[in-house]
N, C-alpha and C. Protein backbone atom coordinates (compact mmCIF):
# COMPACT_ATOMS: atom_id res chain seq x y z
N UNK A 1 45.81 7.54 72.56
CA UNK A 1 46.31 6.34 73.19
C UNK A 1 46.56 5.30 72.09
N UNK A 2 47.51 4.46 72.24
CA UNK A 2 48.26 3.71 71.12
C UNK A 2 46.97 2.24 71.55
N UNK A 3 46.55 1.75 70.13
CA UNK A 3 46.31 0.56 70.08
C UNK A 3 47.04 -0.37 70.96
N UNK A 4 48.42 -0.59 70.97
CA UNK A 4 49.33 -1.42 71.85
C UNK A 4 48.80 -1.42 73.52
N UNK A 5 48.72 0.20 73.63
CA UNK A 5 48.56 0.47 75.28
C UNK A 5 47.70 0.03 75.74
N UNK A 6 46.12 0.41 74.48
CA UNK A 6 44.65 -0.45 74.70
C UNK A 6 45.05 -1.59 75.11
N UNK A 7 45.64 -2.19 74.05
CA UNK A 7 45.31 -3.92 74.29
C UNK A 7 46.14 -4.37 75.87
N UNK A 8 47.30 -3.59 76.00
CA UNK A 8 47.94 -4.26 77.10
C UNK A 8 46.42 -3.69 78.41
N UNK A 9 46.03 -2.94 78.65
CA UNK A 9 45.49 -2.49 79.97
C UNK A 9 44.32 -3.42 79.62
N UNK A 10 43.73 -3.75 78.64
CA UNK A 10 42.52 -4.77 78.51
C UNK A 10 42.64 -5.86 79.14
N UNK A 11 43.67 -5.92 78.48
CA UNK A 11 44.20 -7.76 79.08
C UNK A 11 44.26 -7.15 80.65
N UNK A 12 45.47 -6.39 81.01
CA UNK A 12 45.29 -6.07 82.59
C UNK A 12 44.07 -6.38 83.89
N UNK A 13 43.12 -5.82 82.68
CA UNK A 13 41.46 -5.78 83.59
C UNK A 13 41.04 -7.14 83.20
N UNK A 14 41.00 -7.87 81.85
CA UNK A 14 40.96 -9.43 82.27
C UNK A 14 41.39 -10.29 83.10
N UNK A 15 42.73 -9.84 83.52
CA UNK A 15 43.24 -10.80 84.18
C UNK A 15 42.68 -10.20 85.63
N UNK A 16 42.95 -9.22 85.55
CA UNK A 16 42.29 -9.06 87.21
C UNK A 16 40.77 -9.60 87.41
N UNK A 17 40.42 -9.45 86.43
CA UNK A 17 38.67 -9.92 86.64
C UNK A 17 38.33 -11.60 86.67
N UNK A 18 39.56 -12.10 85.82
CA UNK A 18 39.63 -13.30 85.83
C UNK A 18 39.97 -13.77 87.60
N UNK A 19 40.69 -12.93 87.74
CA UNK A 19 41.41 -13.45 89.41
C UNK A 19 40.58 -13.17 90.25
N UNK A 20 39.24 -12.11 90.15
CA UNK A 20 38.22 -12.40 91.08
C UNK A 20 37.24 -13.13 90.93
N UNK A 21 36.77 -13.73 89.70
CA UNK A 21 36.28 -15.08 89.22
C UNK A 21 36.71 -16.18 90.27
N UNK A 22 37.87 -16.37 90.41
CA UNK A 22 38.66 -17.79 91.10
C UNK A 22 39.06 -17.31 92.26
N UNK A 23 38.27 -16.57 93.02
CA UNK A 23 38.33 -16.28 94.64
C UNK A 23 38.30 -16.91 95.52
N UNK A 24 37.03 -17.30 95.14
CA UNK A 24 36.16 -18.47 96.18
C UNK A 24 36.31 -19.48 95.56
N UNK A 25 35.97 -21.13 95.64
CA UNK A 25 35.92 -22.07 95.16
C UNK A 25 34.60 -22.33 94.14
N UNK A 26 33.70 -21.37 94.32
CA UNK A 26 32.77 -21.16 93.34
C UNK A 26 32.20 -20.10 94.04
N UNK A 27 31.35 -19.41 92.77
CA UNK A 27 30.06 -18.29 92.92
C UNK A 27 29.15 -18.49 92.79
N UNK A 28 28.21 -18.16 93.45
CA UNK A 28 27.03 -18.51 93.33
C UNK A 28 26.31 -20.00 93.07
N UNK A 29 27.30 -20.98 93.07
CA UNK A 29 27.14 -22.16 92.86
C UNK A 29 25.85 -22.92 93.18
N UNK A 30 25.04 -23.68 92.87
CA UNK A 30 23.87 -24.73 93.21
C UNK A 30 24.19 -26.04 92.97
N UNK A 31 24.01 -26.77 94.16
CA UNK A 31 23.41 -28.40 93.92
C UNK A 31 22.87 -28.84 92.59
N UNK A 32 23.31 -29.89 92.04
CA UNK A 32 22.89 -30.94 91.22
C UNK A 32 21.34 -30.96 92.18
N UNK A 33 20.35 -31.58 91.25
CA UNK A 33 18.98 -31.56 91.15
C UNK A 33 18.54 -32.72 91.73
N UNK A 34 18.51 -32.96 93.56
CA UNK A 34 18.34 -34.68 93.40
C UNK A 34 17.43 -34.94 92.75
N UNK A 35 15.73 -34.66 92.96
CA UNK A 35 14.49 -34.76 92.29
C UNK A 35 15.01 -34.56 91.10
N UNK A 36 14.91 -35.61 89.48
CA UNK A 36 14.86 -34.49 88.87
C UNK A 36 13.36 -34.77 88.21
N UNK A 37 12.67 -33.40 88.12
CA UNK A 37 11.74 -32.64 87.19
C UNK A 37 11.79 -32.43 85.78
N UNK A 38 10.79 -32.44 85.18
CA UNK A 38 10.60 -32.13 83.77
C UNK A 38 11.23 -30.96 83.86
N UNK A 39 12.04 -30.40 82.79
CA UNK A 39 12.43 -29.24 82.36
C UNK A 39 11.72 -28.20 81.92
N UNK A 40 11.58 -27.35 82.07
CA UNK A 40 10.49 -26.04 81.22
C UNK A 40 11.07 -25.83 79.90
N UNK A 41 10.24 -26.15 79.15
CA UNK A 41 9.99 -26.18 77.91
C UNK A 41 10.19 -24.56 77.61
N UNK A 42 10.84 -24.47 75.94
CA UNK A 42 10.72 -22.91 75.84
C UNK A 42 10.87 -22.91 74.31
N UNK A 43 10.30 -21.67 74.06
CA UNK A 43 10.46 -21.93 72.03
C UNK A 43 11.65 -20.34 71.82
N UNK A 44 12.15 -20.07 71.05
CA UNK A 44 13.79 -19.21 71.05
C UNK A 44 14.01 -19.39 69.42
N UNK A 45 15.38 -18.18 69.16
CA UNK A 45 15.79 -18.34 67.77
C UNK A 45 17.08 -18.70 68.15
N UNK A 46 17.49 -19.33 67.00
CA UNK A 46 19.13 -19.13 67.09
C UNK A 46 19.80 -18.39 66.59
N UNK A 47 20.91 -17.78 66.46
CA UNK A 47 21.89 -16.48 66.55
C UNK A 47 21.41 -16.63 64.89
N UNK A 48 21.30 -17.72 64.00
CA UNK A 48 21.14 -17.65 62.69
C UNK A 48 19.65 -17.12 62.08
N UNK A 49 18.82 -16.86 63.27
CA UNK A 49 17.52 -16.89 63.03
C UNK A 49 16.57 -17.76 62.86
N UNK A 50 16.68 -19.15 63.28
CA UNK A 50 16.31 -20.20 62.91
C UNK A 50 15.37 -20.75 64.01
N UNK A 51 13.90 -21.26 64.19
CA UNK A 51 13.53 -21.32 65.37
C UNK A 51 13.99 -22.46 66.13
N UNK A 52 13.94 -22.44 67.31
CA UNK A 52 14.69 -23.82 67.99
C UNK A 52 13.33 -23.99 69.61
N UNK A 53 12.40 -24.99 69.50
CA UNK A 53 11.76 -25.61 70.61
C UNK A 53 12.48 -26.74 71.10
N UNK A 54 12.80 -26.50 72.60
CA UNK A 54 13.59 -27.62 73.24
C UNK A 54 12.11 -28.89 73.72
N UNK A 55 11.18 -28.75 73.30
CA UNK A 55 10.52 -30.03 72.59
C UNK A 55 10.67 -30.60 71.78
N UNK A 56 11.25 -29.77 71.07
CA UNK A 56 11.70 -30.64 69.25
C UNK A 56 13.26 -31.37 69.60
N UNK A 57 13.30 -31.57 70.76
CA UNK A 57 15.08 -31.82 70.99
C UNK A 57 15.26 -32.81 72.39
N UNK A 58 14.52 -32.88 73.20
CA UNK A 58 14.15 -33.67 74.90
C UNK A 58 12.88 -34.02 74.85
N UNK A 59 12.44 -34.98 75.82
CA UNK A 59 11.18 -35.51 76.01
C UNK A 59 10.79 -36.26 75.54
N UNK A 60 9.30 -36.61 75.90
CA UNK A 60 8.86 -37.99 75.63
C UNK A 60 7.88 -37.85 74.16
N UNK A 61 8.17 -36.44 73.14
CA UNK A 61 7.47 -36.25 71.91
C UNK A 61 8.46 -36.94 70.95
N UNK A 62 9.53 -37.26 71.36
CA UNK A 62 11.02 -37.31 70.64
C UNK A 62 10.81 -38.40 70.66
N UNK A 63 11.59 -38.91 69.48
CA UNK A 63 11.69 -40.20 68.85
C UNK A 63 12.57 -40.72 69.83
N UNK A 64 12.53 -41.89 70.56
CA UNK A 64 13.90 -42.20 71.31
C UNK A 64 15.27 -42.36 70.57
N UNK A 65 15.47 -42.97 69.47
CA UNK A 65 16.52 -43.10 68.83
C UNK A 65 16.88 -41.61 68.34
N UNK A 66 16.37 -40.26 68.72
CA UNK A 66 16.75 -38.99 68.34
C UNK A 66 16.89 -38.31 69.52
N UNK A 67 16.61 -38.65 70.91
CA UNK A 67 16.88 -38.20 72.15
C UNK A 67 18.35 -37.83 72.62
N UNK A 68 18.49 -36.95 72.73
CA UNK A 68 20.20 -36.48 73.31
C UNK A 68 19.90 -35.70 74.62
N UNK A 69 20.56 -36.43 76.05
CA UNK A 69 20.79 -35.37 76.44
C UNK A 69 21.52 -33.91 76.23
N UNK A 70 20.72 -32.96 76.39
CA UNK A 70 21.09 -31.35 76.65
C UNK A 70 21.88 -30.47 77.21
N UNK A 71 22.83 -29.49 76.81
CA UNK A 71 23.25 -29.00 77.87
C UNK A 71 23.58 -27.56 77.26
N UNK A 72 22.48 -26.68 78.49
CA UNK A 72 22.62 -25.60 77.90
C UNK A 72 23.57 -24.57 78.84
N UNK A 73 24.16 -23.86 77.87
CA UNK A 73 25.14 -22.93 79.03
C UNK A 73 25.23 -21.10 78.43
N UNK A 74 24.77 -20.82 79.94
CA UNK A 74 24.25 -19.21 79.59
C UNK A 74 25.18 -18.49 80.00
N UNK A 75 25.50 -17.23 78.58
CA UNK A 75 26.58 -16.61 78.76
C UNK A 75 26.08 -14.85 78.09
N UNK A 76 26.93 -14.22 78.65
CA UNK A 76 27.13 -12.88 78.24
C UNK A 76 28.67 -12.49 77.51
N UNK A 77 28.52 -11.71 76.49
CA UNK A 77 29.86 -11.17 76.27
C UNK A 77 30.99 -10.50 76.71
N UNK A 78 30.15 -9.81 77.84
CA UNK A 78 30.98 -9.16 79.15
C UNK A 78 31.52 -10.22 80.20
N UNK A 79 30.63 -11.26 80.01
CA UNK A 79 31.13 -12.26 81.13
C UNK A 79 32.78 -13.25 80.96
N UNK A 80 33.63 -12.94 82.05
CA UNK A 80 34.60 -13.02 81.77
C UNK A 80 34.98 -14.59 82.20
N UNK A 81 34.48 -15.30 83.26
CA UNK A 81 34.48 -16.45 83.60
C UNK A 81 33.62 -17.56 82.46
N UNK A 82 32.86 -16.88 81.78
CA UNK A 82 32.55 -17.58 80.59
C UNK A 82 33.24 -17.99 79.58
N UNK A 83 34.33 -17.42 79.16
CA UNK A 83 35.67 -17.47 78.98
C UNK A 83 36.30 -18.25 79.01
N UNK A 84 36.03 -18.43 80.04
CA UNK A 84 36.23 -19.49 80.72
C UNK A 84 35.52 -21.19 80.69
N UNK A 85 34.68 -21.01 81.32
CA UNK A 85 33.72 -22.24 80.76
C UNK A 85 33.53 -22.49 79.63
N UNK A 86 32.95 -22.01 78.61
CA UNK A 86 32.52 -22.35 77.02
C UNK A 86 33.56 -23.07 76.56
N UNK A 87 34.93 -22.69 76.69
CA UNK A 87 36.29 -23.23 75.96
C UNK A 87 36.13 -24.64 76.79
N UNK A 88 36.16 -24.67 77.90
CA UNK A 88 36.09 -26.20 78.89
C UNK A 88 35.14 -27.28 77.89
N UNK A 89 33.47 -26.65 77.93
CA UNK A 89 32.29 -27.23 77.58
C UNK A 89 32.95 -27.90 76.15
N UNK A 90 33.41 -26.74 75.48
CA UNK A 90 33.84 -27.39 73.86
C UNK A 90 34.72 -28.36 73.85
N UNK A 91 35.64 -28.55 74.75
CA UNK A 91 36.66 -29.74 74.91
C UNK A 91 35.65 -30.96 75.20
N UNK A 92 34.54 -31.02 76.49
CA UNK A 92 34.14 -32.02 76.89
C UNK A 92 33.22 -32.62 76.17
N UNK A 93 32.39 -31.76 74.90
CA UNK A 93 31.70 -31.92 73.81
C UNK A 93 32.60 -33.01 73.26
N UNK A 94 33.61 -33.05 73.16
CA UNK A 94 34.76 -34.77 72.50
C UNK A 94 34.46 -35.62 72.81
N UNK A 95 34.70 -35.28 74.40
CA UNK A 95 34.25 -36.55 75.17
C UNK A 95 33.38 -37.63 74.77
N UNK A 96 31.62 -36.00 75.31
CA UNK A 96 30.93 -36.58 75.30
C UNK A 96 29.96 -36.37 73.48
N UNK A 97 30.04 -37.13 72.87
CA UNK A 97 29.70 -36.81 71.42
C UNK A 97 28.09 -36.83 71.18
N UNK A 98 27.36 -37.80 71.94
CA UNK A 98 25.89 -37.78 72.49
C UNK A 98 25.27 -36.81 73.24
N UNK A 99 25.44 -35.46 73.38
CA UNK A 99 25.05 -34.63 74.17
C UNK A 99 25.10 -33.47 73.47
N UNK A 100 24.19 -32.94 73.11
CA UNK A 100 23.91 -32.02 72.80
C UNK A 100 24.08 -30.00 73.54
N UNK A 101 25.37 -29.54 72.80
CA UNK A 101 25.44 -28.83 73.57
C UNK A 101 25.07 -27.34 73.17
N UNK A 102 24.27 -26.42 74.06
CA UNK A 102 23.69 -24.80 73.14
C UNK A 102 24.48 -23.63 74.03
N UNK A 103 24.75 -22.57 73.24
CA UNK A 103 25.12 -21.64 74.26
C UNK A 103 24.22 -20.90 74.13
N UNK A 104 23.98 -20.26 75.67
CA UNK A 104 22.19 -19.16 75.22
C UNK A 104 23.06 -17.92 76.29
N UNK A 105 22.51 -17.03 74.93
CA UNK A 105 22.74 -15.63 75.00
C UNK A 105 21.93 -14.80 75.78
N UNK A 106 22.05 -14.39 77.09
CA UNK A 106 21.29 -13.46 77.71
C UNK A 106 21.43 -12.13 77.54
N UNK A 107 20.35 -11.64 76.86
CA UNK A 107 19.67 -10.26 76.50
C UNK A 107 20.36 -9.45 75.50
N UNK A 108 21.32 -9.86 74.72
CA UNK A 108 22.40 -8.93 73.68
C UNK A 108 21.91 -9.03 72.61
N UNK A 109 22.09 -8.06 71.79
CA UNK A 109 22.07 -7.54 70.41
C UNK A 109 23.21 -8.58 69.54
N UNK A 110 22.06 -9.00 68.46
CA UNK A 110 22.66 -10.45 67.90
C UNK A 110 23.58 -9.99 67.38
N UNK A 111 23.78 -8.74 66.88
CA UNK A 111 24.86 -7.98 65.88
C UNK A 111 26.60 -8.42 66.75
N UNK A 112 26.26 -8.01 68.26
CA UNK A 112 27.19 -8.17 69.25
C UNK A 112 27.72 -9.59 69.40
N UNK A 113 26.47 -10.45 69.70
CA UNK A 113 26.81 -11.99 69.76
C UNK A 113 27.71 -12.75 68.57
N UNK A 114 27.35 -12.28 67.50
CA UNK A 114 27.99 -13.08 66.24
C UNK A 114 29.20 -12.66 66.02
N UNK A 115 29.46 -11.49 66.71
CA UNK A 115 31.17 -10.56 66.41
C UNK A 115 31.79 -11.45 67.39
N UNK A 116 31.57 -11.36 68.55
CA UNK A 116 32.14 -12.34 69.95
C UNK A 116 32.36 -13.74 69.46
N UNK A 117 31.36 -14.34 69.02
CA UNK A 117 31.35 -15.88 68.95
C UNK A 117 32.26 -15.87 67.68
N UNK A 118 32.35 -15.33 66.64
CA UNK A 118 33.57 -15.29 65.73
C UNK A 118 34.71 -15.27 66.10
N UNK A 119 35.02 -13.89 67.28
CA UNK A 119 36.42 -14.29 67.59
C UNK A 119 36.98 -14.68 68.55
N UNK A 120 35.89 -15.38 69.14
CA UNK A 120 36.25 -16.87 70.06
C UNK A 120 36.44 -17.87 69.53
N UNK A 121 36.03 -18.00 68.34
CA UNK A 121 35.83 -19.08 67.66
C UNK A 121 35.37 -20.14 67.99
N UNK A 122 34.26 -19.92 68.76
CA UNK A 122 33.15 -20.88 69.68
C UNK A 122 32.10 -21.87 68.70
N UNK A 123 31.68 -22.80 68.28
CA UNK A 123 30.93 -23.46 67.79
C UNK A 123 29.78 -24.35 68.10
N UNK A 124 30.01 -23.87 69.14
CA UNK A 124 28.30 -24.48 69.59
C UNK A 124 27.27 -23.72 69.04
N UNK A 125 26.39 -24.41 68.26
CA UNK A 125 24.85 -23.36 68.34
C UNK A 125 24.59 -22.37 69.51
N UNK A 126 24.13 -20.87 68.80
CA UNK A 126 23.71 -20.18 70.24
C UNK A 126 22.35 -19.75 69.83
N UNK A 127 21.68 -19.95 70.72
CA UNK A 127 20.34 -19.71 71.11
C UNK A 127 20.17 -18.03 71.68
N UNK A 128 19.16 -17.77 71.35
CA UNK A 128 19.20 -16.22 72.04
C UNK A 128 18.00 -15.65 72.61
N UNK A 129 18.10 -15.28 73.93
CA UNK A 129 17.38 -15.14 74.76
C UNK A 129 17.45 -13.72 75.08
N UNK A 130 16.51 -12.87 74.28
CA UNK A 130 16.89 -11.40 74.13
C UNK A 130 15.89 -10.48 75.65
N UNK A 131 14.85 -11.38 75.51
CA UNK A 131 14.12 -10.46 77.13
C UNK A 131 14.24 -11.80 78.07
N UNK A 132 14.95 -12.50 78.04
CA UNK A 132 15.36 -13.10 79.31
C UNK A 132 14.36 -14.38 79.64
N UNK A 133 13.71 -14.75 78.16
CA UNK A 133 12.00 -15.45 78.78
C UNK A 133 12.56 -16.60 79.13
N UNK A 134 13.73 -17.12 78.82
CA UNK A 134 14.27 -18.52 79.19
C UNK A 134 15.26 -18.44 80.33
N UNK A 135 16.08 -17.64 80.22
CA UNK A 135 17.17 -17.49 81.71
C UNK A 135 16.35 -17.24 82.90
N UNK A 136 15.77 -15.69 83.05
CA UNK A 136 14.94 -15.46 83.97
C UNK A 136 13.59 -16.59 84.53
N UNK A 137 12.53 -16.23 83.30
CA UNK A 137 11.73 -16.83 83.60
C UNK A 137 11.42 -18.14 83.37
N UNK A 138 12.28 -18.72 82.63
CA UNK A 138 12.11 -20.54 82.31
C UNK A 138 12.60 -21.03 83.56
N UNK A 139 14.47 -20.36 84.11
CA UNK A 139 15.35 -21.40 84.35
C UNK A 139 15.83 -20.42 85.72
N UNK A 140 14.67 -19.78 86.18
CA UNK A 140 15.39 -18.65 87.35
C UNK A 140 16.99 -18.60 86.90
N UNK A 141 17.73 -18.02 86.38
CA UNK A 141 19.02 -17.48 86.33
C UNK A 141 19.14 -16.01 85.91
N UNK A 142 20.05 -15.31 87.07
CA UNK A 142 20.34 -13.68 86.79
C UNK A 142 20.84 -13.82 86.60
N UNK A 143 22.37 -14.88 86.26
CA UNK A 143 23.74 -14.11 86.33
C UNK A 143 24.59 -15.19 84.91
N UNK A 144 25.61 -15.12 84.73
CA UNK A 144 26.12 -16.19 83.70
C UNK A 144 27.82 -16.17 84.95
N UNK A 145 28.41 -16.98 84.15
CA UNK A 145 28.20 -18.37 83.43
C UNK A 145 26.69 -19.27 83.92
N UNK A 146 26.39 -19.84 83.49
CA UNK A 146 25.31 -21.05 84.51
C UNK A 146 24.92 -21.99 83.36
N UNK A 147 24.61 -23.49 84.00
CA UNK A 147 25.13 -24.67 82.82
C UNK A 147 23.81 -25.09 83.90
N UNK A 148 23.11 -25.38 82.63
CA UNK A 148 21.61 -26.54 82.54
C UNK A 148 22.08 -27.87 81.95
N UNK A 149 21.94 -28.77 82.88
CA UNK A 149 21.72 -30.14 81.81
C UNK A 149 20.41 -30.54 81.95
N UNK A 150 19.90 -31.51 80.82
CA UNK A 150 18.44 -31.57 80.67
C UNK A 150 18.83 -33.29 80.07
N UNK A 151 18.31 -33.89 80.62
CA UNK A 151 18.57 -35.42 80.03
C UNK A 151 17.68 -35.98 78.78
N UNK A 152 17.84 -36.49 78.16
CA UNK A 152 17.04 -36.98 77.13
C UNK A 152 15.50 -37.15 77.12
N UNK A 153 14.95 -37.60 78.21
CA UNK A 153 13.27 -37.71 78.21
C UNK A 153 13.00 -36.65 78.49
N UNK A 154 13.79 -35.50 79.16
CA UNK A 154 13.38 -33.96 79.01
C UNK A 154 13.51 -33.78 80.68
N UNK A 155 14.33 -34.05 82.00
CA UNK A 155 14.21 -34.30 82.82
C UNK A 155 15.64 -32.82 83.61
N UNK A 156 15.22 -32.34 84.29
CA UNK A 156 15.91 -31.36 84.09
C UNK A 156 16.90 -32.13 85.49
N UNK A 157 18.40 -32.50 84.79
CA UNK A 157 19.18 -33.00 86.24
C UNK A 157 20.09 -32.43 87.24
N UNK A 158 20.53 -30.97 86.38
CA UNK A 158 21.49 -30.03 86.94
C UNK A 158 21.28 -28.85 86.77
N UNK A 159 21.51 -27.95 87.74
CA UNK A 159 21.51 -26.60 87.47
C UNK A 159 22.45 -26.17 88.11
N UNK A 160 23.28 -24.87 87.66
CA UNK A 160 24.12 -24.42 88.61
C UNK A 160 24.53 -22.70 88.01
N UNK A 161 24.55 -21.72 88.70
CA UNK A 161 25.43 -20.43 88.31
C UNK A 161 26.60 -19.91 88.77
N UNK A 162 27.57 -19.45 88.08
CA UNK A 162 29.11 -19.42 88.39
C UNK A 162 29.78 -20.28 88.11
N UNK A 163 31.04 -20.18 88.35
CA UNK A 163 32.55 -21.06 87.78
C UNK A 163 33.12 -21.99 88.81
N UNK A 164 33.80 -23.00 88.90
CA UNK A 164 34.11 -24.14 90.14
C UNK A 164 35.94 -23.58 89.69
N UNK A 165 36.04 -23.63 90.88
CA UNK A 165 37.72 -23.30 90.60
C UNK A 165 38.28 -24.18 90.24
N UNK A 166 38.04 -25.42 89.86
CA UNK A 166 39.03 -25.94 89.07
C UNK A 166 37.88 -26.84 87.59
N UNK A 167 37.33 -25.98 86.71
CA UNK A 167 36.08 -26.28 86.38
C UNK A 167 36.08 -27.45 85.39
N UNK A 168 37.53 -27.64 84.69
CA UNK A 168 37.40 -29.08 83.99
C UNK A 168 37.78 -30.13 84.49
N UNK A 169 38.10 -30.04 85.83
CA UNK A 169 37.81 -31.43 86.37
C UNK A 169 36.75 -31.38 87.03
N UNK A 170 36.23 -30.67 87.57
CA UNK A 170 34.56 -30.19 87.75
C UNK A 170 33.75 -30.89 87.13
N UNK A 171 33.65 -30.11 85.84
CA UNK A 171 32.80 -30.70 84.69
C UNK A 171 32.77 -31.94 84.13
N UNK A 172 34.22 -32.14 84.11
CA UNK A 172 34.48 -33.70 83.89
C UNK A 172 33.59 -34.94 84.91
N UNK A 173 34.10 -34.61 85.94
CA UNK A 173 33.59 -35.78 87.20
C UNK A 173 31.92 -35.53 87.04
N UNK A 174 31.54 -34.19 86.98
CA UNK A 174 30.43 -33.78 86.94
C UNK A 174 29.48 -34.52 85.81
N UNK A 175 29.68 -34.98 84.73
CA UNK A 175 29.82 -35.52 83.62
C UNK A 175 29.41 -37.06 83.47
N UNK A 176 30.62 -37.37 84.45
CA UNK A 176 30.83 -38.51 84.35
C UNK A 176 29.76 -39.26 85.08
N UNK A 177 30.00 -38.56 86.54
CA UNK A 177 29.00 -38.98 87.68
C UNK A 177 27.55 -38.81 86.95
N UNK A 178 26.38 -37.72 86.49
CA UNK A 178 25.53 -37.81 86.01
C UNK A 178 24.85 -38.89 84.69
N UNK A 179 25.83 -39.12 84.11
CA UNK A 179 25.57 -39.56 83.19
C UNK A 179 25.88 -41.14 83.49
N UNK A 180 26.87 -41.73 84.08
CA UNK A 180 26.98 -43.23 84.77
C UNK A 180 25.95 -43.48 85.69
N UNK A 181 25.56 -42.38 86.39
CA UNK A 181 23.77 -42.44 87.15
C UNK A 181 22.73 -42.79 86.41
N UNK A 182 22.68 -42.06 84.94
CA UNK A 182 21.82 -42.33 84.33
C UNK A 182 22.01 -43.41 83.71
N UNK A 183 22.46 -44.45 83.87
CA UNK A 183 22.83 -45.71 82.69
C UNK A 183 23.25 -45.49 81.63
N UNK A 184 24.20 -44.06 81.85
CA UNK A 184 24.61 -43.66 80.66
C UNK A 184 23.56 -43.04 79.71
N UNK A 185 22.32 -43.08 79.61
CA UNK A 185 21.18 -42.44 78.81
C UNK A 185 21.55 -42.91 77.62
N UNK A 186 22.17 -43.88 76.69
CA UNK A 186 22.18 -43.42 75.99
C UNK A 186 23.91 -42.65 75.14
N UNK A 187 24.49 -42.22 76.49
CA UNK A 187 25.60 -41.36 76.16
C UNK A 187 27.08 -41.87 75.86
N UNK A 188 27.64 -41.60 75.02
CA UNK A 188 28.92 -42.21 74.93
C UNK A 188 30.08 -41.62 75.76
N UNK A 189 30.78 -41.97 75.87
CA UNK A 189 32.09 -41.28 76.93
C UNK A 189 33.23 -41.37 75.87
N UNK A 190 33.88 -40.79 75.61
CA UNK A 190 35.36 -41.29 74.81
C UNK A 190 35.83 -40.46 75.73
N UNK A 191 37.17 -41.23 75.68
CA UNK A 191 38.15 -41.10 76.76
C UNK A 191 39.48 -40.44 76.11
């Protein structure tokens, strides 16, 4: 089979997979957090090997003038609506320049993750969550896409899994609204 033929039937099954992604108006979707709760704390490497405690980054151990709200967004390499989101998240990272954003890797072989994130050319820090101790058991999540925000004193304000069919104005309003709730935290908006 010709390289050419590969690539055309790949794309084929993307796009179809993409088109059952945007079925419904979302999957698996969850409510914003009215309560919000302290976040569960978790200690992780990053794809570089480097350790990363989201104590050393939220909460009330943090220097306030070093406080950023968080926003973590969990993805797989197979996941095709992620694809989706991450490229959105990296645009709204402009926006918002005060917010700290991670992508966390559920359960893959880092060898895999660093080939992907190369030729996505994705730049967010990724965090990696190889037995699941943070998706599963920190943040109940089975599935990806799914986007944590965590506000600066460490306050966990959003959770959600799956894609919004129209997800950057989603994310945007989503964004906007949380963070103008919060008095801004802190956060800048550029427009």
């Amino acid at each position: 089979m010709s390289k050419l033929f590969r690539d055309f039937i790949t794309i084929i099954i993307m796009l179809f997979l993409n088109r059952l992604a945007f079925a419904s108006d979302t999957v698996n979707t969850s409510a914003s957090i009215t309560r919000p709760r302290r976040a569960p704390t978790f200690y992780t490497t990053t794809l570089a090997g480097k350790s990363f405690f989201l104590s050393k980054k939220v909460g009330p151990e943090v220097d306030k003038v070093d406080r950023k709200p968080l926003v973590l967004i969990f993805f797989t390499t197979s996941c095709i609506p992620c694809r989706v989101e991450i490229p959105i998240m990296m645009e709204l990272s402009d926006s918002f320049p005060d917010i700290n954003f991670y992508l966390v890797n559920m359960g893959e072989d880092a060898g895999k993750v660093k080939k992907f994130i190369k030729e996505m050319n994705y730049t967010f820090p990724v965090l990696m969550d190889p037995y699941g101790m943070v998706s599963s058991k920190r943040y109940e999540i089975s599935s990806a896409p799914a986007l944590v925000i965590i506000s600066g004193d460490g306050h966990l304000l959003y959770k959600k899994t799956g894609l919004a069919k129209n997800p950057k104005n989603h994310y945007n309003s989503l964004f906007q609204n949380i963070f103008s709730s919060q008095g801004n935290s802190g956060v800048k908006h550029n427009e």
